[in-house]
PDB file of N, CA and C in Angstrom:
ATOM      1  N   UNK A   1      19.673  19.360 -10.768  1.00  0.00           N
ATOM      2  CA  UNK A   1      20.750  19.449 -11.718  1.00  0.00           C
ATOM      3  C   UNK A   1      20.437  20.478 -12.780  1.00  0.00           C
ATOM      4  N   UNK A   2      21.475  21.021 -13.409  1.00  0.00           N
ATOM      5  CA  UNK A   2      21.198  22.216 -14.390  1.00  0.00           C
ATOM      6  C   UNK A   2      21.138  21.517 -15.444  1.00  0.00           C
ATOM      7  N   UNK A   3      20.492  22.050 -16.569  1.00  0.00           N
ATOM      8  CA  UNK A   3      20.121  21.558 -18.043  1.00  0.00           C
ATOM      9  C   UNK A   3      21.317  20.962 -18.514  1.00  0.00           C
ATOM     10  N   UNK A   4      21.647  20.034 -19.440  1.00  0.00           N
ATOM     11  CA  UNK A   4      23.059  20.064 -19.800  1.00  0.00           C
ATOM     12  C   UNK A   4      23.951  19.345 -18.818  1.00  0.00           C
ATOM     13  N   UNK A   5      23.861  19.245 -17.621  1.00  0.00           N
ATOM     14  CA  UNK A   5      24.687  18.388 -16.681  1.00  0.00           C
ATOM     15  C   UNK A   5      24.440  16.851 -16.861  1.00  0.00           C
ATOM     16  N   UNK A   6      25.286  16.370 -16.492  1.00  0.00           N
ATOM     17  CA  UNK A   6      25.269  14.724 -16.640  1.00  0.00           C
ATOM     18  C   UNK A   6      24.216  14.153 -15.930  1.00  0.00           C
ATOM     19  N   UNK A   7      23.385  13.590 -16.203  1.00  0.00           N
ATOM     20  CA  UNK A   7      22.223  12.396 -15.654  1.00  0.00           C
ATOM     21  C   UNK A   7      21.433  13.101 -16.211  1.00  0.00           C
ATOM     22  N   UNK A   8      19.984  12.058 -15.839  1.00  0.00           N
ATOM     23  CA  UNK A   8      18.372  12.749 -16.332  1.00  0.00           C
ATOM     24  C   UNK A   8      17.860  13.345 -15.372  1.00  0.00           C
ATOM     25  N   UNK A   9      18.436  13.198 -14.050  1.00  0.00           N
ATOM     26  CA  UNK A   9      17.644  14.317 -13.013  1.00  0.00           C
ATOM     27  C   UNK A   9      16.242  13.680 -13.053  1.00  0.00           C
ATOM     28  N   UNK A  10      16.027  11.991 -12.858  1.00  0.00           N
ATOM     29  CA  UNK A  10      14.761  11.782 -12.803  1.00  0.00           C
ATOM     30  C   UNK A  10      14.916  10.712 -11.549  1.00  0.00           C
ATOM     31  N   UNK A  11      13.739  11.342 -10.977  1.00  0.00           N
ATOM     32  CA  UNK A  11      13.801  11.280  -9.460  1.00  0.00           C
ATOM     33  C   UNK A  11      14.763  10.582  -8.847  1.00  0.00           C
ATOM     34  N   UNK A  12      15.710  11.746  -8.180  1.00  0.00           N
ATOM     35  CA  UNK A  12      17.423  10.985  -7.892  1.00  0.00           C
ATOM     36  C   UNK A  12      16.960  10.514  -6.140  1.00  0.00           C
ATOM     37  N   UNK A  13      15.868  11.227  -6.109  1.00  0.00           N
ATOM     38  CA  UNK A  13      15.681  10.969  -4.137  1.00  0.00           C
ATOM     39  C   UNK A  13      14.888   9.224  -3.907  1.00  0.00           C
ATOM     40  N   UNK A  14      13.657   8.946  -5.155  1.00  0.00           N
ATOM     41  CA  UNK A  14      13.092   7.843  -4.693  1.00  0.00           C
ATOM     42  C   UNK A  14      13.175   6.689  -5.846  1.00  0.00           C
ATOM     43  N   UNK A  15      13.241   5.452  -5.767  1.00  0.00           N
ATOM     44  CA  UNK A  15      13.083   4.493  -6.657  1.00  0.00           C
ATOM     45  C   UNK A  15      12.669   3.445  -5.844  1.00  0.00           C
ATOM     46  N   UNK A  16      12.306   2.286  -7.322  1.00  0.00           N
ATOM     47  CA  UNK A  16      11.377   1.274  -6.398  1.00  0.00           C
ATOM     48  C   UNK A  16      12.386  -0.012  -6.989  1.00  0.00           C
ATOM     49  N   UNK A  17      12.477  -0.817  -6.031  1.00  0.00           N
ATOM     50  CA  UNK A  17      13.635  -2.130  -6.547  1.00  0.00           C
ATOM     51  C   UNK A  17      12.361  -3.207  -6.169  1.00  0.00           C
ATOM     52  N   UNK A  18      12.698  -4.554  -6.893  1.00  0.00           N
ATOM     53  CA  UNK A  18      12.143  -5.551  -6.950  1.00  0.00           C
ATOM     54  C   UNK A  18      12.755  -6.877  -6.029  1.00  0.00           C
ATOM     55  N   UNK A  19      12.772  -7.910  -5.064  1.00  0.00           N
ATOM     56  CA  UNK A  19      13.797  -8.288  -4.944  1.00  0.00           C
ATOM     57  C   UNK A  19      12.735 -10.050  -4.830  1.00  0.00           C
ATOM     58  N   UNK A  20      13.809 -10.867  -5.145  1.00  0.00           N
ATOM     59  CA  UNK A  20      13.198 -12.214  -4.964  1.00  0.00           C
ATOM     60  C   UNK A  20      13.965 -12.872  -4.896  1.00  0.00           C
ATOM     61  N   UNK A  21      13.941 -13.958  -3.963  1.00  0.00           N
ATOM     62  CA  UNK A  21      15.013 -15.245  -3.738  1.00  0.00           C
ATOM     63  C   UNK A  21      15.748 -14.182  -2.300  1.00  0.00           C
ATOM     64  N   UNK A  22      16.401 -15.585  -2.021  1.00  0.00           N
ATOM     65  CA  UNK A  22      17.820 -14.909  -0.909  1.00  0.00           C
ATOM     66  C   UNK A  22      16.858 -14.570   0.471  1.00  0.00           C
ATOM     67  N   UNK A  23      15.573 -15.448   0.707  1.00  0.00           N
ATOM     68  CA  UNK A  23      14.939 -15.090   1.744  1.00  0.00           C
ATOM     69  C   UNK A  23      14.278 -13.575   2.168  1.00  0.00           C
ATOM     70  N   UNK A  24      13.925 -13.292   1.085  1.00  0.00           N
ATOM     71  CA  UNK A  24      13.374 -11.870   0.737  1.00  0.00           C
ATOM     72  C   UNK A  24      11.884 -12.207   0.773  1.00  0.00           C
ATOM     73  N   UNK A  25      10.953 -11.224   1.461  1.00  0.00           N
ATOM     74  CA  UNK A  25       9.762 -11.572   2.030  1.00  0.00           C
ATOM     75  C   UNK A  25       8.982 -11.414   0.452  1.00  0.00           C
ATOM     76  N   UNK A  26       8.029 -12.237   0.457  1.00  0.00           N
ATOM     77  CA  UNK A  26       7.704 -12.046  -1.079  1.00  0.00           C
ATOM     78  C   UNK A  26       5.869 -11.366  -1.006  1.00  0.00           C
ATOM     79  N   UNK A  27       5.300 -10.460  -1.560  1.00  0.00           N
ATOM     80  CA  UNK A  27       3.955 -10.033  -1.662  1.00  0.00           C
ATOM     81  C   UNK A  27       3.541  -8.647  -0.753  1.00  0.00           C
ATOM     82  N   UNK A  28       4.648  -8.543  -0.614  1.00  0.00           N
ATOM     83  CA  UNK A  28       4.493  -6.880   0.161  1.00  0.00           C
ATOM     84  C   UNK A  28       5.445  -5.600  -0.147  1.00  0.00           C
ATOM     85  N   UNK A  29       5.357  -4.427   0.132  1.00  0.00           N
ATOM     86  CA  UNK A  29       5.600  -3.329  -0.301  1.00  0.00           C
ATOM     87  C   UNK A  29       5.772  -2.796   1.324  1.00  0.00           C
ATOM     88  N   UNK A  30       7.454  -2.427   0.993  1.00  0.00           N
ATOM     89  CA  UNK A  30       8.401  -1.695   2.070  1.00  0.00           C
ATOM     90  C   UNK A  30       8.500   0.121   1.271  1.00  0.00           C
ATOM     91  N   UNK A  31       7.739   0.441   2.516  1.00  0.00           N
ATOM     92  CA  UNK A  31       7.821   2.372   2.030  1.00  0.00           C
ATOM     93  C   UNK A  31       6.938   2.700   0.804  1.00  0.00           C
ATOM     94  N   UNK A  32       7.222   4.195   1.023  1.00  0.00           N
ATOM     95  CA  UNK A  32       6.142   4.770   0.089  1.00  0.00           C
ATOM     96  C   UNK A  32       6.760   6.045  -0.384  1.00  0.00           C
ATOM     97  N   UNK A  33       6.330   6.730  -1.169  1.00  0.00           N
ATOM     98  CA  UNK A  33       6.921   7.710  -2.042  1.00  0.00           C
ATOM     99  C   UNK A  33       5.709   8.871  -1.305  1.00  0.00           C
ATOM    100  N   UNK A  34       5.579  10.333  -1.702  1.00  0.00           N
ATOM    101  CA  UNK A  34       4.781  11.195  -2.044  1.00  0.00           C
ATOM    102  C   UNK A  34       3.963  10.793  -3.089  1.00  0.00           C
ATOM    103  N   UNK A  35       2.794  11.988  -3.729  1.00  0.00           N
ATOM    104  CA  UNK A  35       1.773  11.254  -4.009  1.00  0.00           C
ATOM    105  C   UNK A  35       2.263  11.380  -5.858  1.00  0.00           C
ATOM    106  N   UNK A  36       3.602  12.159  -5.900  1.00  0.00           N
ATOM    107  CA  UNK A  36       4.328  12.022  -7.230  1.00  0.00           C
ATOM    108  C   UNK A  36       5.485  11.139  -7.401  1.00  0.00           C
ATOM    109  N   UNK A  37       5.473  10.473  -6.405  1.00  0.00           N
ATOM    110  CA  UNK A  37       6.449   9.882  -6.514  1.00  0.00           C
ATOM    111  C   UNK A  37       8.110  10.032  -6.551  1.00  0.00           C
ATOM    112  N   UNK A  38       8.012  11.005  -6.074  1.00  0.00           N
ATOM    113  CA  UNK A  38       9.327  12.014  -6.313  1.00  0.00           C
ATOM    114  C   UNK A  38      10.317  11.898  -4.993  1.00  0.00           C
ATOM    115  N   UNK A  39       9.803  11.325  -3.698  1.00  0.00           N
ATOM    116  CA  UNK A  39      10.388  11.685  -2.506  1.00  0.00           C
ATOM    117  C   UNK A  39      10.202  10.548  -1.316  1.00  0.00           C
ATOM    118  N   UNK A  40      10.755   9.860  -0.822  1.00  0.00           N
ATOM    119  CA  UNK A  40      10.390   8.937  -0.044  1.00  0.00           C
ATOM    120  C   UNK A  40       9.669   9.849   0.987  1.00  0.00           C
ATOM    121  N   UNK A  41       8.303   9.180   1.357  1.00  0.00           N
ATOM    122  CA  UNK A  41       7.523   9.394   2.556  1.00  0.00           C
ATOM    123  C   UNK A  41       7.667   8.834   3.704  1.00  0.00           C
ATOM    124  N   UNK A  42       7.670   7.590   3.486  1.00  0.00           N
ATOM    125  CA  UNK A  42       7.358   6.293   4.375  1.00  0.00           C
ATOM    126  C   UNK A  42       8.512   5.236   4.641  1.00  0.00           C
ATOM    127  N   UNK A  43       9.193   5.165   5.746  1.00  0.00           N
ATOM    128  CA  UNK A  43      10.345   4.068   5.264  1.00  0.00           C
ATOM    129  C   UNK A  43      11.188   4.125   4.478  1.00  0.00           C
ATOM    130  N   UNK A  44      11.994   5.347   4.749  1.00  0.00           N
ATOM    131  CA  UNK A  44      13.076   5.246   3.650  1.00  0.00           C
ATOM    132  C   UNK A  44      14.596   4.647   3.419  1.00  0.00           C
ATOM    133  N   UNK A  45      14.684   3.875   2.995  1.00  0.00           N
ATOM    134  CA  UNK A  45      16.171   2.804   2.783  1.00  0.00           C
ATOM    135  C   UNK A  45      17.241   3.545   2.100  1.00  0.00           C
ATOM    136  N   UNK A  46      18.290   3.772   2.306  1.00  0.00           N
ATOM    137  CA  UNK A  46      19.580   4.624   1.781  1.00  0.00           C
ATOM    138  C   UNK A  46      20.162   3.558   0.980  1.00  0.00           C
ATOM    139  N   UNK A  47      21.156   4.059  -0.026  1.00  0.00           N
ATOM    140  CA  UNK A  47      21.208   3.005  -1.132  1.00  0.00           C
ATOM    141  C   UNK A  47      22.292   1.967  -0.158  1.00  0.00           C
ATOM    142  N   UNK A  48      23.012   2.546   0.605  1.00  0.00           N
ATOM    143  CA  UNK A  48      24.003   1.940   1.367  1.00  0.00           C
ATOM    144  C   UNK A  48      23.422   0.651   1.995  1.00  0.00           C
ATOM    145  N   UNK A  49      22.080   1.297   2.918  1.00  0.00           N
ATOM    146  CA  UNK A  49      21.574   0.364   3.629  1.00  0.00           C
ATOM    147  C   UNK A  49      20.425  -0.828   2.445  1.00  0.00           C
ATOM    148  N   UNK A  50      20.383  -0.588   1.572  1.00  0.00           N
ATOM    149  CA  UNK A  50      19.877  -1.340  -0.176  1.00  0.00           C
ATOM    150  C   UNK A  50      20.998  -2.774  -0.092  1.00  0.00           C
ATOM    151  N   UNK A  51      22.223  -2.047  -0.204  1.00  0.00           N
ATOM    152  CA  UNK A  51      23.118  -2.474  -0.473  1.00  0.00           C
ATOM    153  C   UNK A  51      24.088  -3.974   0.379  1.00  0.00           C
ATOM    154  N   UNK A  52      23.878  -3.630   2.275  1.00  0.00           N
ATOM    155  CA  UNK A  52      24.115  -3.684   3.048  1.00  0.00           C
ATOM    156  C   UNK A  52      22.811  -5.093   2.623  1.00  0.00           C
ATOM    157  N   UNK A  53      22.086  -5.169   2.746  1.00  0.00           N
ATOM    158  CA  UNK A  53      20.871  -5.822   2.764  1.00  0.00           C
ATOM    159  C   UNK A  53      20.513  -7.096   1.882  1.00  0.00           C
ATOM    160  N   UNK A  54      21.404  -6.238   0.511  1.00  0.00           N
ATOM    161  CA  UNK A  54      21.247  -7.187  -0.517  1.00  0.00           C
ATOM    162  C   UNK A  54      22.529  -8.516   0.027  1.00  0.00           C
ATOM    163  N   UNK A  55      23.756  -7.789   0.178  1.00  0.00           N
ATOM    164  CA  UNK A  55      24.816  -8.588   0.426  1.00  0.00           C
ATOM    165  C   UNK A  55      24.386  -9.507   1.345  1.00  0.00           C
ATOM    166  N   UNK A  56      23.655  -9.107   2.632  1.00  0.00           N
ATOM    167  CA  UNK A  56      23.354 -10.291   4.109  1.00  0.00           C
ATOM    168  C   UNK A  56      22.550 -11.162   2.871  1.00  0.00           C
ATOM    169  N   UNK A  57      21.892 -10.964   1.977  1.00  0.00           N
ATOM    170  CA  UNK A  57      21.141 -11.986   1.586  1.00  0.00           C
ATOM    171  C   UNK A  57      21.739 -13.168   0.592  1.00  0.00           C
ATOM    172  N   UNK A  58      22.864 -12.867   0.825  1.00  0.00           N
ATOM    173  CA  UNK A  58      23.771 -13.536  -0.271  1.00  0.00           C
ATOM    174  C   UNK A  58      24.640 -14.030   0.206  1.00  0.00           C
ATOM    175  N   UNK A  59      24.601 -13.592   1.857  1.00  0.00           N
ATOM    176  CA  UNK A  59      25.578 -14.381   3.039  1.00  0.00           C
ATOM    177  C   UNK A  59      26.829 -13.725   3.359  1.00  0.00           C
ATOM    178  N   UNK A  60      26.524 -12.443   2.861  1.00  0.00           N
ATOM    179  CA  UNK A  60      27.934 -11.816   2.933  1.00  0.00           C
ATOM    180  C   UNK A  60      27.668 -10.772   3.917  1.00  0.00           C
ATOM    181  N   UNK A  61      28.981 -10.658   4.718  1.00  0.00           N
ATOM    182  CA  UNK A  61      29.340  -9.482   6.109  1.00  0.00           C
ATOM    183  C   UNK A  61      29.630  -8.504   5.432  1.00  0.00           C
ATOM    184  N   UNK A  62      28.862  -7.366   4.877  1.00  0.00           N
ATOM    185  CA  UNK A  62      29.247  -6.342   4.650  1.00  0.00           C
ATOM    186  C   UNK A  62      29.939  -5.224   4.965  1.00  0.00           C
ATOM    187  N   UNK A  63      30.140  -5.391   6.718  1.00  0.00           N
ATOM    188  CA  UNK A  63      31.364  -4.915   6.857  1.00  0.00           C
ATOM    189  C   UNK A  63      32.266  -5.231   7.001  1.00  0.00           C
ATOM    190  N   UNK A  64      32.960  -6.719   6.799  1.00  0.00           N
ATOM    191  CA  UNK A  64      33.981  -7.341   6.931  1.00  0.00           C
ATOM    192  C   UNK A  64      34.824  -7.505   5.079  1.00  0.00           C
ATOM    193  N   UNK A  65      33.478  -7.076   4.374  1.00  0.00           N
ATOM    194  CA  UNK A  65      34.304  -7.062   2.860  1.00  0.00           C
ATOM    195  C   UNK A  65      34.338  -5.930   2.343  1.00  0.00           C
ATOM    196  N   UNK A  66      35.946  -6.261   2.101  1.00  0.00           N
ATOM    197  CA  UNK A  66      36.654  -4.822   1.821  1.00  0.00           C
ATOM    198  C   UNK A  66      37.153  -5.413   0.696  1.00  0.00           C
ATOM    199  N   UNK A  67      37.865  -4.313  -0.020  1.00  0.00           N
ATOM    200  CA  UNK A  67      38.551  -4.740  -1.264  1.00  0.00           C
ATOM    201  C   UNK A  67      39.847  -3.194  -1.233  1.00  0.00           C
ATOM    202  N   UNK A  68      41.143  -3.360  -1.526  1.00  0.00           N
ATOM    203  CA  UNK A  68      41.815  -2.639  -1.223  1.00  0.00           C
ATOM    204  C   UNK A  68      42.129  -1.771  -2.851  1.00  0.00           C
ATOM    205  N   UNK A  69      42.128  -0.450  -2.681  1.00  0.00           N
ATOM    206  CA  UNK A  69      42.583   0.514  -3.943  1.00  0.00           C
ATOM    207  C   UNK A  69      43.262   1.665  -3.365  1.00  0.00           C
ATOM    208  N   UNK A  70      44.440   2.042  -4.080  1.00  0.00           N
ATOM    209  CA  UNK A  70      45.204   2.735  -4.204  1.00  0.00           C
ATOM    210  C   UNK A  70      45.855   2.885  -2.404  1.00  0.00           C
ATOM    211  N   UNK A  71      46.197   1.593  -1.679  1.00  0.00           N
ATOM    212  CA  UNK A  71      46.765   1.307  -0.405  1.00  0.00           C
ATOM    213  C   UNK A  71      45.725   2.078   0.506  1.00  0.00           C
ATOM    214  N   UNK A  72      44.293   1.661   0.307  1.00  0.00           N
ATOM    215  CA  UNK A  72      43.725   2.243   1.297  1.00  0.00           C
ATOM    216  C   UNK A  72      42.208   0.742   1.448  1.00  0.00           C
ATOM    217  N   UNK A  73      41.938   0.742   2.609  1.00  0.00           N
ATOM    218  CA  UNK A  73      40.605  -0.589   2.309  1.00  0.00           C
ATOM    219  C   UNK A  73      39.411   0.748   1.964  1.00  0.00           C
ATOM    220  N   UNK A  74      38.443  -0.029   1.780  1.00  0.00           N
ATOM    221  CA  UNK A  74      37.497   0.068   1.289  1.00  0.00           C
ATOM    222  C   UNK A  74      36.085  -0.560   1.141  1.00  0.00           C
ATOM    223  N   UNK A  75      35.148  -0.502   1.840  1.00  0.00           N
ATOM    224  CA  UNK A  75      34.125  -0.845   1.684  1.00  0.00           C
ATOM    225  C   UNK A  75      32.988  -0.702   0.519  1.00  0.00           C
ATOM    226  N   UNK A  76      32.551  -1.967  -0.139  1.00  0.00           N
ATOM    227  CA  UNK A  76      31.141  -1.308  -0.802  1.00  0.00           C
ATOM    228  C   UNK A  76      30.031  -0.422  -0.129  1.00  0.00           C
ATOM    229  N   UNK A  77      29.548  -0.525   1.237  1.00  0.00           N
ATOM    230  CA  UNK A  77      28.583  -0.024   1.920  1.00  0.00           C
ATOM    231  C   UNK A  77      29.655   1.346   2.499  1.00  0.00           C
ATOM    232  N   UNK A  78      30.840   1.359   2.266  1.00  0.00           N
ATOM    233  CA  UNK A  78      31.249   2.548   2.529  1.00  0.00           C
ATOM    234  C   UNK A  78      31.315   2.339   3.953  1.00  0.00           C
ATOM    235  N   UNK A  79      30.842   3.523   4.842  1.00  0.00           N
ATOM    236  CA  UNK A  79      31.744   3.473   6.327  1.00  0.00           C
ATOM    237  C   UNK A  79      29.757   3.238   6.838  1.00  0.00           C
ATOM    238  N   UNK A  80      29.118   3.070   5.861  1.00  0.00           N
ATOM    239  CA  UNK A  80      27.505   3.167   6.120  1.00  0.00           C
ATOM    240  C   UNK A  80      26.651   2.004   5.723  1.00  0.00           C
ATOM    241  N   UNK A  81      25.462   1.958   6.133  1.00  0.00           N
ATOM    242  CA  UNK A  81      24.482   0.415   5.581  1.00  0.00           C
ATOM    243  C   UNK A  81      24.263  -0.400   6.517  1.00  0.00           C
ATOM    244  N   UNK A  82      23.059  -0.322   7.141  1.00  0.00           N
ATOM    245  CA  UNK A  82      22.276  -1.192   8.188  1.00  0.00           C
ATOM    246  C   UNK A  82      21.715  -1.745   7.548  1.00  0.00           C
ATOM    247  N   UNK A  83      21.039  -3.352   7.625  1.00  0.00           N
ATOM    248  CA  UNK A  83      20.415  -4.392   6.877  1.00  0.00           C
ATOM    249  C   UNK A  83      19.155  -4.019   7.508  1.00  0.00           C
ATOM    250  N   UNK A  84      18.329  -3.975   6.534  1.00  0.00           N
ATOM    251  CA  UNK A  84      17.123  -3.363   6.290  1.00  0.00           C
ATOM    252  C   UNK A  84      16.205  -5.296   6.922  1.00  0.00           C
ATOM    253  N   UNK A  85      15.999  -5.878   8.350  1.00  0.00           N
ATOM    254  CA  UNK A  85      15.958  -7.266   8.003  1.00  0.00           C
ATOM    255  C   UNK A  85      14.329  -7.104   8.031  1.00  0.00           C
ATOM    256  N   UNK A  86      13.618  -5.678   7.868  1.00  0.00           N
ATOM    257  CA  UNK A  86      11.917  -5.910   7.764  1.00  0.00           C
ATOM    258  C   UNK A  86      12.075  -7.039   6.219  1.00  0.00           C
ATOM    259  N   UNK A  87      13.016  -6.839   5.148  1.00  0.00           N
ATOM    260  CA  UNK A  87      12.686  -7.287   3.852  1.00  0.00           C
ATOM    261  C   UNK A  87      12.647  -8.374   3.572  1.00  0.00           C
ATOM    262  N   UNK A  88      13.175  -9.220   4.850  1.00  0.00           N
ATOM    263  CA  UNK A  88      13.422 -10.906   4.937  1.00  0.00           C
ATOM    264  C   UNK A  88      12.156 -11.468   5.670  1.00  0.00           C
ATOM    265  N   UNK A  89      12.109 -12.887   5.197  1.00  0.00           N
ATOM    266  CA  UNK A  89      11.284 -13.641   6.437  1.00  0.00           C
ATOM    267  C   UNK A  89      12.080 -14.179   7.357  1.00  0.00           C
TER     268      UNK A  89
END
């Protein structure tokens, strides 16, 4: 991003989420970054498929929920998002 553009431009490619409850495997670490942390290396999850993942854990068909705007459906996971199920037991 250029100076002055909207966001902080801090690392838009990798982040690390926390997750607990909802049958989420607990004491291990899914993927890895570079050695700055800047870039997924290892296992990388798309926010879609984040997303897709979080919902199964909450019991919800993520592609069956839609929500309709401006006469068109619509997905949260978008037309994308495979459930990531390494993150479950």
């Amino acid at each position: 991003m250029a100076e002055g553009a909207d966001g902080r431009n801090h690392h838009p490619k990798a982040f690390t989420v926390w997750l607990a409850g909802g049958g989420a495997k607990g004491g291990f670490t899914y993927g890895s970054t570079d050695e700055f942390g800047y870039a997924p290396a290892e296992n990388p999850v798309h926010m879609h498929d984040l997303h897709a993942s979080m919902l199964y854990a909450l019991g919800l068909d993520h592609e069956r929920l839609t929500y309709r705007h401006a006469g068109r459906d619509f997905r949260l996971t978008d037309i994308h998002g495979n459930i990531v199920h390494d993150l479950f037991s």
